[in-house]
Protein backbone atom coordinates (compact mmCIF):
# COMPACT_ATOMS: atom_id res chain seq x y z
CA UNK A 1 -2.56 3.71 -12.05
CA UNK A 2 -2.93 0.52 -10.02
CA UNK A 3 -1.85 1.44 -5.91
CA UNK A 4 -1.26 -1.27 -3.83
CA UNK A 5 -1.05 -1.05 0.29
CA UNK A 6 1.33 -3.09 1.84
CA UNK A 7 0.99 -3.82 5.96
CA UNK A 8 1.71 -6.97 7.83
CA UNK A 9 -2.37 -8.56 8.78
CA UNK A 10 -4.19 -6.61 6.40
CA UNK A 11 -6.90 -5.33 9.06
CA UNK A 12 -6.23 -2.09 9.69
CA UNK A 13 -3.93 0.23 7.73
CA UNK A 14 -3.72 -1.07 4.71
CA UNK A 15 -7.27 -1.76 4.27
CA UNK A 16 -7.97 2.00 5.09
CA UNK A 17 -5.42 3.38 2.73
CA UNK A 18 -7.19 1.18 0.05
CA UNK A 19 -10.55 2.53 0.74
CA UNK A 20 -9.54 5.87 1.07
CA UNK A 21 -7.96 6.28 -2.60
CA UNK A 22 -10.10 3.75 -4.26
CA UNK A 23 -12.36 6.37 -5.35
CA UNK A 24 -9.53 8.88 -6.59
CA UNK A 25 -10.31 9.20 -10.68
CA UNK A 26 -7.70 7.19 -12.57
CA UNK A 27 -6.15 5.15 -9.32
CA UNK A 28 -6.95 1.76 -8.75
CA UNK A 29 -6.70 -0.07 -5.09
CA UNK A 30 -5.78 -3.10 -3.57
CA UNK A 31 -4.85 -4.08 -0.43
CA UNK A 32 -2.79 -7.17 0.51
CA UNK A 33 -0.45 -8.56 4.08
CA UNK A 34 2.53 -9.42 4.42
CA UNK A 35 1.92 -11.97 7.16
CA UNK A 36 0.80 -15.55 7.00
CA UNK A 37 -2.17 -14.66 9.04
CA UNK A 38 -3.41 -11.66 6.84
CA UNK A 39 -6.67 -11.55 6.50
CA UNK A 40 -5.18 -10.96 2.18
CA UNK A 41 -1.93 -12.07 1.68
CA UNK A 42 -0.05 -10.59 -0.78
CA UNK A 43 0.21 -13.06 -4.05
CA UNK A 44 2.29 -12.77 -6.95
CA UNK A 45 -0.98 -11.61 -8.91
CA UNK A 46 -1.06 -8.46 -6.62
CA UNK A 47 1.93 -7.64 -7.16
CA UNK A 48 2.45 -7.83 -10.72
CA UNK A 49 -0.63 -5.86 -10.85
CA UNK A 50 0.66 -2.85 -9.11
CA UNK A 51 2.18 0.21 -10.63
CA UNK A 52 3.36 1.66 -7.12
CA UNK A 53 3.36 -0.36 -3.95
CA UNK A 54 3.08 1.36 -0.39
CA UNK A 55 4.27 0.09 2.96
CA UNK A 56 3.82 0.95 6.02
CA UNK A 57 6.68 0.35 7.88
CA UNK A 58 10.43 -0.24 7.10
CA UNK A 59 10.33 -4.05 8.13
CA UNK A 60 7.72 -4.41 5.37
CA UNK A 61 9.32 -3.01 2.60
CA UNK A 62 12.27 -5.80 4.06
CA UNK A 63 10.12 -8.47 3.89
CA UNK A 64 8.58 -7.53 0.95
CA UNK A 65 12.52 -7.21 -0.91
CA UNK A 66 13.43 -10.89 0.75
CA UNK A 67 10.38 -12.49 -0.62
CA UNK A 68 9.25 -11.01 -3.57
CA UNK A 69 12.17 -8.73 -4.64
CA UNK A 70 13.00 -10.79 -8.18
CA UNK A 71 9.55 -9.88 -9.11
CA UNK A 72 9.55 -6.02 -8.20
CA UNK A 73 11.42 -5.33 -11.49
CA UNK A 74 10.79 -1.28 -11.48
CA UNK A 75 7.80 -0.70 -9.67
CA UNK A 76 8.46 1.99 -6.89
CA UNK A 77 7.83 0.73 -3.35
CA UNK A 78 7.38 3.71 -1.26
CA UNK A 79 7.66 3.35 3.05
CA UNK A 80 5.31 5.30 4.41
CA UNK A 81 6.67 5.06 8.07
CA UNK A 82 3.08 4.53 9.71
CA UNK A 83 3.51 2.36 12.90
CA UNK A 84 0.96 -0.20 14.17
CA UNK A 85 -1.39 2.09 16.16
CA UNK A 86 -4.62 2.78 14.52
CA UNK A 87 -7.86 1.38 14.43
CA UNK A 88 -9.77 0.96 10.79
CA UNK A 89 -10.37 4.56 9.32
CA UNK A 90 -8.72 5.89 12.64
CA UNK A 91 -9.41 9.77 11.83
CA UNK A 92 -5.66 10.13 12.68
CA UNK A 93 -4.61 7.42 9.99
CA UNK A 94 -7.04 9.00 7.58
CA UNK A 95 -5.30 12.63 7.74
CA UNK A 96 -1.56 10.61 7.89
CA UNK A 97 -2.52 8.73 4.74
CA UNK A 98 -3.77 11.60 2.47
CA UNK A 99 -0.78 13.57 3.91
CA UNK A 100 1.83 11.39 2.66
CA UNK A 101 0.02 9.09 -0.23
CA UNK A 102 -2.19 12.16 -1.64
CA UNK A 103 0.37 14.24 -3.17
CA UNK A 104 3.00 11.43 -4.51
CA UNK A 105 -0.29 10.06 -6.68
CA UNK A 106 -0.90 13.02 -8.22
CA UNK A 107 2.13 13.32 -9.13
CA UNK A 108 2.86 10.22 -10.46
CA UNK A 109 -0.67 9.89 -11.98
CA UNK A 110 -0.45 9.88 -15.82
CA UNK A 111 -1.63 12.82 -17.68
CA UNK A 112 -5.13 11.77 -19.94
C-alpha cells in the first residue's frame, strides 16, 4: 500500500508521519507540501502514486480538492486534524500519529 502525508511546508509533520510508517511491512511512504515553499511539493507523480493520502489539517484536504481534485479519482484522503505545533518527531506527534494513522492501515492493508 503506497501512504502519502499531506501538510502545508513539508518540515515537520508530514515528514515525521512518513518516517514513522515507512518501515511498517507492506506500506510504502512519501511525504509531499502543499505550499509553494515546501521543502517537497506535492506533484502529480505523488499523487497518482498513492493508494491513501493523509492530511493534516482541514484547509489541506481543501487545497488539496481545489488543485488536484480531477486527479484524486478514488483514492481516500483521510484529515487527520493535527494542527501546526510540533517539532520533527515531537514525542507528542509521534504518539498522535500512530494513534490515528496506525489502526486505519491495518485495516486497509491488503491481506498477502
Amino acid at each position: 500500500m503506497n501512504v502519502l502525508f499531506l501538510c502545508s511546508r513539508n518540515k515537520l509533520r508530514s515528514p515525521t508521519a512518513e518516517a514513522i510508517f515507512a518501515s511498517w511491512p507492506g506500506i510504502e511512504t512519501d511525504s509531499a507540501g502543499l505550499s509553494s515553499d515546501a521543502e517537497v511539493e506535492l506533484s502529480l507523480d505523488q499523487l497518482e502514486w498513492a493508494d491513501i493520502i493523509f492530511v493534516m489539517e482541514r484547509r489541506h484536504k481543501a487545497k488539496l480538492v481545489q488543485r488536484f481534485g480531477r486527479h484524486l479519482g478514488d483514492r481516500r484522503v483521510v484529515c487527520l486534524d493535527i494542527p501546526d505545533k510540533y517539532g520533527f518527531m515531537d514525542e507528542d506527534l509521534v504518539s498522535r500519529l500512530e494513534r490515528s494513522v496506525g489502526p486505519l492501515l491495518r485495516r486497509d492493508r491488503p491481506k498477502p
